[in-house]
N, C-alpha and C. Protein backbone atom coordinates (compact mmCIF):
# COMPACT_ATOMS: atom_id res chain seq x y z
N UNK A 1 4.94 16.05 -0.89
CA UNK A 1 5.50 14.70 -0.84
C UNK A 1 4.89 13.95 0.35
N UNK A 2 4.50 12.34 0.24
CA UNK A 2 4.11 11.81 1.31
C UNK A 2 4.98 11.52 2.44
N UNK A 3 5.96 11.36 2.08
CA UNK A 3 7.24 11.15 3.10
C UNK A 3 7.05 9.44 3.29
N UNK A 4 6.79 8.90 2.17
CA UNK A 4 6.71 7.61 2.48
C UNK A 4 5.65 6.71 3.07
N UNK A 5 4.30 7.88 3.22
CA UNK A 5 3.22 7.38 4.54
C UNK A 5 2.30 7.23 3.62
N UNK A 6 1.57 5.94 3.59
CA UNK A 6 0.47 5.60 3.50
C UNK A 6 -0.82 6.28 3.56
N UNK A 7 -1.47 6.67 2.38
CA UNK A 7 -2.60 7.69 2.23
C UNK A 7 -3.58 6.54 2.23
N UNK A 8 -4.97 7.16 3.37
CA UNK A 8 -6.23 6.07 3.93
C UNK A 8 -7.48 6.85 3.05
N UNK A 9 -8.34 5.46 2.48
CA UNK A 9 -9.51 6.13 2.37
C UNK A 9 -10.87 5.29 2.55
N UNK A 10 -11.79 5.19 2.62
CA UNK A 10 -12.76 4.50 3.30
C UNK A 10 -12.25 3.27 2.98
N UNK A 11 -12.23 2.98 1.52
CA UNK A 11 -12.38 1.57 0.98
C UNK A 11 -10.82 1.28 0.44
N UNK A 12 -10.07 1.86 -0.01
CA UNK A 12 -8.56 2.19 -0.42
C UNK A 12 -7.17 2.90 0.37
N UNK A 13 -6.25 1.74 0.84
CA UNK A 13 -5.49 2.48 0.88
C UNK A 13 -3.99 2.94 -0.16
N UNK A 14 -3.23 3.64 -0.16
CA UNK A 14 -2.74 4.24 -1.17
C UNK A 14 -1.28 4.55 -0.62
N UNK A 15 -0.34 2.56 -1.07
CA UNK A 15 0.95 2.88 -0.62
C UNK A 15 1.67 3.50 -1.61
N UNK A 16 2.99 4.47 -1.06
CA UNK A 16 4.35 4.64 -1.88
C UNK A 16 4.86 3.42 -2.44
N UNK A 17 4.89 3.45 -3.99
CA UNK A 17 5.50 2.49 -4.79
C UNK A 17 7.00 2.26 -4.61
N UNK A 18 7.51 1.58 -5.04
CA UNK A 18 9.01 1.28 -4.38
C UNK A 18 9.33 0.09 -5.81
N UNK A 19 10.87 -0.17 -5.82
CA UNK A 19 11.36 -0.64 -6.60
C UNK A 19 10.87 -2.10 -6.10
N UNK A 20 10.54 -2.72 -5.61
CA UNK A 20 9.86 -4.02 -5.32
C UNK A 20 8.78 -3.92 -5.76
N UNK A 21 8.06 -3.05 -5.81
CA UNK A 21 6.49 -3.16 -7.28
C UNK A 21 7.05 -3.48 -8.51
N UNK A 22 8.14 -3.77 -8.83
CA UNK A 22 8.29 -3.29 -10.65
C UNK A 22 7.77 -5.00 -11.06
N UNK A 23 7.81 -5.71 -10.42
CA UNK A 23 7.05 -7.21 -11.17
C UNK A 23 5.78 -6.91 -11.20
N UNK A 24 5.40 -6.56 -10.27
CA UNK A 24 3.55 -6.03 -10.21
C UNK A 24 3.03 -5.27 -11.39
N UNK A 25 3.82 -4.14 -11.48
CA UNK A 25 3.65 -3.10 -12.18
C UNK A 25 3.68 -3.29 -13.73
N UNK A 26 5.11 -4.04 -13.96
CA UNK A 26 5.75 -4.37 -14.83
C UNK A 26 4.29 -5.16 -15.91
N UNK A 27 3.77 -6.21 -14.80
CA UNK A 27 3.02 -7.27 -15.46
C UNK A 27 1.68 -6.37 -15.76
N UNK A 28 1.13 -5.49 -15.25
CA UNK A 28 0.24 -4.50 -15.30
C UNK A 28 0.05 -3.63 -16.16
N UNK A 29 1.48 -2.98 -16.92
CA UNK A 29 1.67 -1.81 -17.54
C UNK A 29 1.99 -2.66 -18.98
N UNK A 30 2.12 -4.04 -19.07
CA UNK A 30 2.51 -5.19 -19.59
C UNK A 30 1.24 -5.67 -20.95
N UNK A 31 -0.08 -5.26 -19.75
CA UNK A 31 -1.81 -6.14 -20.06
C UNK A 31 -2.43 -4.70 -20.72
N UNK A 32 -2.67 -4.99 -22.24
CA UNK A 32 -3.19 -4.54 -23.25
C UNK A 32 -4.78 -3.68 -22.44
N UNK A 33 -5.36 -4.25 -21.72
CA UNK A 33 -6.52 -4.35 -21.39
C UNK A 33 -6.32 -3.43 -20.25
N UNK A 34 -5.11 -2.99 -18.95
CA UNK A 34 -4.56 -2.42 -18.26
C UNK A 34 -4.59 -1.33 -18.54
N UNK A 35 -4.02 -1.08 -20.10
CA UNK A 35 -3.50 0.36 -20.35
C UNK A 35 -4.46 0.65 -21.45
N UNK A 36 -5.38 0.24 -21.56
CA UNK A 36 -6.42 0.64 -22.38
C UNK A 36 -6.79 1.99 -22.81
N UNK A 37 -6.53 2.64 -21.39
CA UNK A 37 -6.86 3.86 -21.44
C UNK A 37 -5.79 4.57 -20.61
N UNK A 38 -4.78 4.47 -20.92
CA UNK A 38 -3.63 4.59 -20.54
C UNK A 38 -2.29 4.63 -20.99
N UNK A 39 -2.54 5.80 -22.21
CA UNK A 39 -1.61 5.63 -23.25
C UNK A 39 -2.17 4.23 -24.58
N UNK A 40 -2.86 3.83 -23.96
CA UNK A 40 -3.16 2.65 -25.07
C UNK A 40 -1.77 1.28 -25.52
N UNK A 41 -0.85 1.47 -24.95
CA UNK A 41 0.15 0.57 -25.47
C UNK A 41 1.00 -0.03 -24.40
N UNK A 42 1.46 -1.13 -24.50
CA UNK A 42 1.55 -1.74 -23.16
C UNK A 42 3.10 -0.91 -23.25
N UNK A 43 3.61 -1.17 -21.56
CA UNK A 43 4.89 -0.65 -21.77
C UNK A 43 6.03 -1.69 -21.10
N UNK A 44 7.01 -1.31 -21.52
CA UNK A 44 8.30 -2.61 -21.44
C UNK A 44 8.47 -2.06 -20.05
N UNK A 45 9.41 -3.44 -18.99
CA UNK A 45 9.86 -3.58 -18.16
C UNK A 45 10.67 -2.07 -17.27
N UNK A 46 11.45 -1.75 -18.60
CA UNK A 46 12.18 -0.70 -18.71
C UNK A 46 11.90 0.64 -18.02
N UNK A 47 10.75 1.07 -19.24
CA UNK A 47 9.26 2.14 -19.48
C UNK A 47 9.01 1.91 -17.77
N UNK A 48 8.27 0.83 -17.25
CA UNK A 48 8.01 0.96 -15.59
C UNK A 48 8.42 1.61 -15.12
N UNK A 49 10.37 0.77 -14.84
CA UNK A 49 11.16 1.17 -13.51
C UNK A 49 11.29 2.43 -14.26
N UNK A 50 11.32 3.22 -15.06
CA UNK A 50 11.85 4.70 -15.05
C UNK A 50 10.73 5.76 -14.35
N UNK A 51 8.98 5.36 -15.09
CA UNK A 51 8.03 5.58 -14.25
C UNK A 51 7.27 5.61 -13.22
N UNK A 52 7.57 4.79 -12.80
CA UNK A 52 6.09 3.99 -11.94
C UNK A 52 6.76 3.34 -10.65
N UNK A 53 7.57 3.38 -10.47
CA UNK A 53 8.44 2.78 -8.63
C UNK A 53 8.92 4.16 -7.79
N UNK A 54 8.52 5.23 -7.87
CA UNK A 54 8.92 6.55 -7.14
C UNK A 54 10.33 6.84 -7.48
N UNK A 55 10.47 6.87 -8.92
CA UNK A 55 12.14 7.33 -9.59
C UNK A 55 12.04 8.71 -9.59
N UNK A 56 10.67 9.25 -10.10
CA UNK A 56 10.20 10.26 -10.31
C UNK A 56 10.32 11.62 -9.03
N UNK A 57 10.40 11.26 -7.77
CA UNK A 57 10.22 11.93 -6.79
C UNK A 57 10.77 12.90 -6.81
N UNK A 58 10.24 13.94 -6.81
CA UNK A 58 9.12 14.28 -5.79
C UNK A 58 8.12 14.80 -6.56
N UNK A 59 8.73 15.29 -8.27
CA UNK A 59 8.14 15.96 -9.01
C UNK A 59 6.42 14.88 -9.33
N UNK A 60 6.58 13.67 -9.26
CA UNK A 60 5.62 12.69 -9.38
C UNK A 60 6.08 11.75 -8.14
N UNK A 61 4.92 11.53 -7.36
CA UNK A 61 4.63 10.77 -6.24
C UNK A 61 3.60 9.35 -6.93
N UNK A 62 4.28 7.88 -7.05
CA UNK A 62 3.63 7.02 -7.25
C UNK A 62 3.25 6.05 -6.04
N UNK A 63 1.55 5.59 -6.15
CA UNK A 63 1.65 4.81 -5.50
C UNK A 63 0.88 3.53 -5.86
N UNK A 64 0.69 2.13 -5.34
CA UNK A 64 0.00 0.90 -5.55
C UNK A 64 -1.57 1.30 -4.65
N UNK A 65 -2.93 1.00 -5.38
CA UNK A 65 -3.94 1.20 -4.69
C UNK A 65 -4.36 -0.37 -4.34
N UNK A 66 -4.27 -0.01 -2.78
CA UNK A 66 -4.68 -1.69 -2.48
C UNK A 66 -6.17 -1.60 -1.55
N UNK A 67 -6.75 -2.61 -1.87
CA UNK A 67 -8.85 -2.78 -1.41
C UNK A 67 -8.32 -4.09 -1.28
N UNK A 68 -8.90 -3.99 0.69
CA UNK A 68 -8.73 -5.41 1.24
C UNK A 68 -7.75 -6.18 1.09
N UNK A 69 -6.47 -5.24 1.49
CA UNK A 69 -5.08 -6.01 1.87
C UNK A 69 -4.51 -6.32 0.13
N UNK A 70 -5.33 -6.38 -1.19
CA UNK A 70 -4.79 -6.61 -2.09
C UNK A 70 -4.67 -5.22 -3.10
N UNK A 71 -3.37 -5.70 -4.14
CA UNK A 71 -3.20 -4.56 -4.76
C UNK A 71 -3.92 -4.34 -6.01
N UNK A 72 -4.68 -3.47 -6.34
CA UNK A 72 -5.86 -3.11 -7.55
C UNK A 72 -5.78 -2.09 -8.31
N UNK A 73 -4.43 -1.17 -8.09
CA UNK A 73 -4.79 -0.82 -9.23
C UNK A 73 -3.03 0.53 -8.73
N UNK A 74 -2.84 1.88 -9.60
CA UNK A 74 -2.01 2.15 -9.24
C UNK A 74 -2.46 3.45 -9.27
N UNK A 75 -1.96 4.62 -9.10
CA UNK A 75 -2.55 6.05 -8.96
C UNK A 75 -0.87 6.96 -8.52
N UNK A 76 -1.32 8.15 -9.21
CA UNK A 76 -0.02 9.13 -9.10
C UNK A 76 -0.48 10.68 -9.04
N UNK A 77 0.60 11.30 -8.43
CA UNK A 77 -0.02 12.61 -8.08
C UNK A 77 1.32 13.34 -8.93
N UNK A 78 0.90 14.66 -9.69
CA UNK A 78 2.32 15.30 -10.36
C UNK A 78 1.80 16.80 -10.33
N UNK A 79 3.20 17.41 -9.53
CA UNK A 79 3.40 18.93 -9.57
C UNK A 79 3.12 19.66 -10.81
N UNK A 80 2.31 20.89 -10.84
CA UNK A 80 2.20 21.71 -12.22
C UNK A 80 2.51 22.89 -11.64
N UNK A 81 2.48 23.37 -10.32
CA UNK A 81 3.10 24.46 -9.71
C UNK A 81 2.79 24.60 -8.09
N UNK A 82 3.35 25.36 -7.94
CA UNK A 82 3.06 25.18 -6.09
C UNK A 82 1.97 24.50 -5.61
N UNK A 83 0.52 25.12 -5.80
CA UNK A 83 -0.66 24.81 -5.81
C UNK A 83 -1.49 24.10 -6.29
N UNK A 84 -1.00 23.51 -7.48
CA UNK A 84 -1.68 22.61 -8.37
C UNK A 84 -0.85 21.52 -9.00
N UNK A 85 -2.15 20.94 -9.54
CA UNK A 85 -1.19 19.73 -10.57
C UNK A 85 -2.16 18.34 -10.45
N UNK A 86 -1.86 17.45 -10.85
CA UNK A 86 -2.94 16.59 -11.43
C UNK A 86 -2.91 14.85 -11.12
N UNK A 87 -3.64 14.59 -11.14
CA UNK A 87 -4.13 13.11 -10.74
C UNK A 87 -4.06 12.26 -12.29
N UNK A 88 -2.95 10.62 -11.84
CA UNK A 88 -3.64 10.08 -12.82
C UNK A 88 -4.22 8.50 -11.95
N UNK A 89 -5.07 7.67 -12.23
CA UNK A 89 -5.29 6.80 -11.68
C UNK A 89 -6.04 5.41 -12.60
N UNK A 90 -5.45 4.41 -12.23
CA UNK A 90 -5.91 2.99 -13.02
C UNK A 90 -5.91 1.57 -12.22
N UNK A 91 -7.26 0.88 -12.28
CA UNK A 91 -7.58 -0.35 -11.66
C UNK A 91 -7.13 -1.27 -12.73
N UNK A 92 -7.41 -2.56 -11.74
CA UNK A 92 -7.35 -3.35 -12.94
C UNK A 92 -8.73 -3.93 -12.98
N UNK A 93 -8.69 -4.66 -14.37
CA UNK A 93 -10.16 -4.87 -14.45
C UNK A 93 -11.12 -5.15 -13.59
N UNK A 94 -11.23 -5.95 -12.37
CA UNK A 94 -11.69 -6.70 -11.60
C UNK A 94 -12.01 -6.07 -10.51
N UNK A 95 -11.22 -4.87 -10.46
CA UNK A 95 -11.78 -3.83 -9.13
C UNK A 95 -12.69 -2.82 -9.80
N UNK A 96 -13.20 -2.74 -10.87
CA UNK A 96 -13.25 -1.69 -11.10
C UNK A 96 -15.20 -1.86 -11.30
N UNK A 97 -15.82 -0.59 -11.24
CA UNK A 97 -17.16 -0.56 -10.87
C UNK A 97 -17.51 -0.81 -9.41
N UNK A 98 -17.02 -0.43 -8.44
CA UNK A 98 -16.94 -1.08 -7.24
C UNK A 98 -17.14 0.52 -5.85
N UNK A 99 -16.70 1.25 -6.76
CA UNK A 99 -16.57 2.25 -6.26
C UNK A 99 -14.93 2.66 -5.73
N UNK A 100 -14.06 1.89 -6.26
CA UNK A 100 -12.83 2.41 -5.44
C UNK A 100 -11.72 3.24 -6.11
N UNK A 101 -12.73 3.22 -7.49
CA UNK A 101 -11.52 4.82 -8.10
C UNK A 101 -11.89 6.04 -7.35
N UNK A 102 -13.05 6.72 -7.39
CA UNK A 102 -13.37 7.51 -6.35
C UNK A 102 -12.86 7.60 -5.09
N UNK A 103 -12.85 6.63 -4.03
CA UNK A 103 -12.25 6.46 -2.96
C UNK A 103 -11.00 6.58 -3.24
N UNK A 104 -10.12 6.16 -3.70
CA UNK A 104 -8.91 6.27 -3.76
C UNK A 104 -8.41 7.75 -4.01
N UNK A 105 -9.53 8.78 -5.40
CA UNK A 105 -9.44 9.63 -5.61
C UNK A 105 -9.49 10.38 -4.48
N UNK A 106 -10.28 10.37 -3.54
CA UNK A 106 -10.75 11.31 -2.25
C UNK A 106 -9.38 11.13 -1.07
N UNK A 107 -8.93 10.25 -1.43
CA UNK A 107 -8.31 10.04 -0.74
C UNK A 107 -6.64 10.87 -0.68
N UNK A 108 -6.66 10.93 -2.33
CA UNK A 108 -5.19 11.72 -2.39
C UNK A 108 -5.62 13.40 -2.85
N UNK A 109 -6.78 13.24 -3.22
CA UNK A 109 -7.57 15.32 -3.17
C UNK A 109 -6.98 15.46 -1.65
N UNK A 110 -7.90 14.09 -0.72
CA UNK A 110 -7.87 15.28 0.69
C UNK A 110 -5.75 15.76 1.20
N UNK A 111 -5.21 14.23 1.14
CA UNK A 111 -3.84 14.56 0.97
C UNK A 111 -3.60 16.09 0.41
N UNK A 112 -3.81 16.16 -0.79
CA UNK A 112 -3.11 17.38 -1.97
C UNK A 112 -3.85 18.86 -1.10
N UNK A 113 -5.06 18.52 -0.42
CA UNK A 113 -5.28 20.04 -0.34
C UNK A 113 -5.09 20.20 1.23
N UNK A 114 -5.24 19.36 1.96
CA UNK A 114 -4.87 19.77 3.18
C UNK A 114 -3.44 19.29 3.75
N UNK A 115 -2.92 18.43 3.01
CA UNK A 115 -1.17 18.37 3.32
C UNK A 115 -0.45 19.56 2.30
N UNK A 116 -0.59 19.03 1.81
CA UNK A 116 0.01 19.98 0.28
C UNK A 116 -0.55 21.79 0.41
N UNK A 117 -1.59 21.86 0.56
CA UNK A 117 -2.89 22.93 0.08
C UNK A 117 -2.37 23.23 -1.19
N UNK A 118 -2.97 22.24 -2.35
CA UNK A 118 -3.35 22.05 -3.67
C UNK A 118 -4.64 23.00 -3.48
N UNK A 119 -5.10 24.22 -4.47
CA UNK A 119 -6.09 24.67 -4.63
C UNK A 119 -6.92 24.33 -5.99
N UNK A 120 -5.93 23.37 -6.62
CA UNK A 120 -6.15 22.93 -7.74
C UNK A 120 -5.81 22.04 -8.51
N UNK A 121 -6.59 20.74 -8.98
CA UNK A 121 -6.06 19.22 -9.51
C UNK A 121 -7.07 18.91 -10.57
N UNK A 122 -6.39 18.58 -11.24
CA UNK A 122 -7.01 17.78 -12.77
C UNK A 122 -6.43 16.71 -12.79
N UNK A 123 -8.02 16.16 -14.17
CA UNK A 123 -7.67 15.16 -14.83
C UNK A 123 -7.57 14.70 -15.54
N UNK A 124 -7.43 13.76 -16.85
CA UNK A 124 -7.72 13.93 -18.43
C UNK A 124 -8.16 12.72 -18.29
N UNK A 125 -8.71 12.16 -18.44
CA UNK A 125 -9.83 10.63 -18.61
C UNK A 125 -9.74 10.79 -20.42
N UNK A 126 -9.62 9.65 -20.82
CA UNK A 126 -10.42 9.21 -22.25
C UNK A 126 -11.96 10.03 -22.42
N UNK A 127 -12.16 11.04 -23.33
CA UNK A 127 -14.01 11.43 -23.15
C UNK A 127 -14.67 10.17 -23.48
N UNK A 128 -14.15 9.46 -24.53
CA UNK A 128 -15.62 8.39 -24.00
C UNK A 128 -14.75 6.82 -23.41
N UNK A 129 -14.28 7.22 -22.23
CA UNK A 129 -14.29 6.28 -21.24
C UNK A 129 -15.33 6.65 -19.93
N UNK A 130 -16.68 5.99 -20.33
CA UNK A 130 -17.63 7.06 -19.48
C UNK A 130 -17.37 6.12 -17.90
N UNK A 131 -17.36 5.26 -17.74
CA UNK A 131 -16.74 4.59 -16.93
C UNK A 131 -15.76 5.52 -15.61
N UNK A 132 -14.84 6.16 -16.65
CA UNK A 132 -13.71 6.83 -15.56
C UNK A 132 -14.45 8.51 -15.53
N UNK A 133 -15.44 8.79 -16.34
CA UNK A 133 -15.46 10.27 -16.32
C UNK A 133 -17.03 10.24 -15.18
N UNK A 134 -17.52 9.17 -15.27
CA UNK A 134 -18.34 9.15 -13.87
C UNK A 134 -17.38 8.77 -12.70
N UNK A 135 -16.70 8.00 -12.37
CA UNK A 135 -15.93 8.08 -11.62
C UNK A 135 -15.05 9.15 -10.80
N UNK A 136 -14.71 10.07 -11.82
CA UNK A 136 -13.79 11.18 -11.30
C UNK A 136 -14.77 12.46 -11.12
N UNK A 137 -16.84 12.36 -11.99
CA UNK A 137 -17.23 13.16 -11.37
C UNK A 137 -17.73 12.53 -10.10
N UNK A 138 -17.82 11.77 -9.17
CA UNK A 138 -18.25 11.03 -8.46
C UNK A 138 -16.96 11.50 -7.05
N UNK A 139 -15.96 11.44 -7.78
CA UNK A 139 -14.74 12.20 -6.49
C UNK A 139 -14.40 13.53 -6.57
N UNK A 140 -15.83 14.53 -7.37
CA UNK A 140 -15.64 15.49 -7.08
C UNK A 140 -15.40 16.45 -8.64
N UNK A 141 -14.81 15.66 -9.58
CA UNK A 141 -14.09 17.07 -10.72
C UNK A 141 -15.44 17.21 -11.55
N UNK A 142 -15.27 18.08 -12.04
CA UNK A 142 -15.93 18.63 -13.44
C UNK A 142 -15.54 19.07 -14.63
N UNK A 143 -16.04 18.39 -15.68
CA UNK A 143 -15.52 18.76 -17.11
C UNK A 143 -15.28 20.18 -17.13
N UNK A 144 -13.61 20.57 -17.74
CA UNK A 144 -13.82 22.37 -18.16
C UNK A 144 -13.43 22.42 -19.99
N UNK A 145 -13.15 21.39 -20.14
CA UNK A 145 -12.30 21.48 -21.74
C UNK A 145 -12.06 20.49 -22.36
N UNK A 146 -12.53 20.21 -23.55
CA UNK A 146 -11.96 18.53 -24.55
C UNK A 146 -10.86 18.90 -24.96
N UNK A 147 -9.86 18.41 -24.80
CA UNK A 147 -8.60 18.28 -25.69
C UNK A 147 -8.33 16.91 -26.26
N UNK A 148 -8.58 17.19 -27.59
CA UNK A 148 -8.29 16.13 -28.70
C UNK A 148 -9.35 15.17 -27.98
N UNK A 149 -8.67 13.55 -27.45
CA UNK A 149 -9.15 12.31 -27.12
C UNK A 149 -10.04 12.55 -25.82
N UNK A 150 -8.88 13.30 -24.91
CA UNK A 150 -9.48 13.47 -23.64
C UNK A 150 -10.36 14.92 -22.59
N UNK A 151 -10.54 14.69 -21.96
CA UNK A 151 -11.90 15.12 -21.48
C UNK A 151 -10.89 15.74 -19.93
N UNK A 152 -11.07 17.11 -20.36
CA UNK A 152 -9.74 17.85 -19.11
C UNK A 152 -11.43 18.16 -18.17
N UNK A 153 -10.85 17.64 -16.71
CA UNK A 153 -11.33 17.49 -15.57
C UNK A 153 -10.63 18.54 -14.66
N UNK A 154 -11.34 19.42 -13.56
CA UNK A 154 -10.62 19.65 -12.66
C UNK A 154 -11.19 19.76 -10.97
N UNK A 155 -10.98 19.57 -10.19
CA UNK A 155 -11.37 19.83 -8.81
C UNK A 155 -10.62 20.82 -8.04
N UNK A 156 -11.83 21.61 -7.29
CA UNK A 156 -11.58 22.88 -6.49
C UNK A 156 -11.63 22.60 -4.69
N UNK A 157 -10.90 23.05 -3.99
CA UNK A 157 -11.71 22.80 -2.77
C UNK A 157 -12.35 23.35 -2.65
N UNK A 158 -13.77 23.05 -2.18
CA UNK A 158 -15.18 24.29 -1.40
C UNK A 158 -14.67 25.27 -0.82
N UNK A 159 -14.80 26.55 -1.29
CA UNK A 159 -14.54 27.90 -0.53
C UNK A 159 -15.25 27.77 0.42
């Protein structure tokens, strides 16, 4: 758990979501084009606040990814067992190609393995969202398995 603290990364930082995101979020999880690859279907007001404002805690840690004081996009970290468990992460259109899914990514790996010591995090990207599957190899994962749509990712720390 972050304990509420702000995760830094070169270009991204990565606040704890809070019930005062849910207009942000709301309007985000809202845009067809948002969730594209993200479940594919927008989700109601509702769907948010149950997800996406840190209701979830501790088992899922959400947070808002903000580049240059503004907010761009959102990212979440979820327990699969002591040691592991998995990343999901989404810009919105306008940040994106920029390099700051990566950054953001590096940013909550280094969190997970040296706060946490996560020895192990995945990801499932869309396989042909090549977009996010260069991206997440770019912060490190590597394809191990297609399941169905998506393209199972995982990252190790360097022995």
């Amino acid at each position: 758990m972050t304990g509420g603290i702000a995760l830094e990364g070169v270009l991204t930082r990565l606040v704890p979501t809070t019930d005062d995101d849910l207009d942000l979020l709301a309007s985000w999880f809202a845009d067809p084009e948002f969730v594209e690859n993200w479940g594919g279907v927008p989700l109601s007001r509702q769907q948010v606040a149950e997800k996406y404002v840190g209701r979830r805690r501790p088992q899922v840690e959400s947070f808002l990814v903000y580049a240059q004081g503004t907010a761009v996009g959102y990212a979440q970290y979820w327990h699969a067992a002591a040691t592991e468990g998995g990343i999901d992460l989404v810009l919105t259109a306008g940040a994106r190609g920029r390099g700051l899914g990566p950054d953001a990514a590096h940013a909550l790996l280094t969190h997970l393995w040296l706060d946490l010591g996560w020895r192990r995090v995945t990801v499932d990207p869309v396989a042909t969202n090549v977009r996010a599957v260069r991206a997440w190899e770019k912060a490190g994962f590597a394809p191990v398995a297609r399941e169905g749509s998506s393209l199972l990712m995982e990252w190790r720390p360097a022995r």
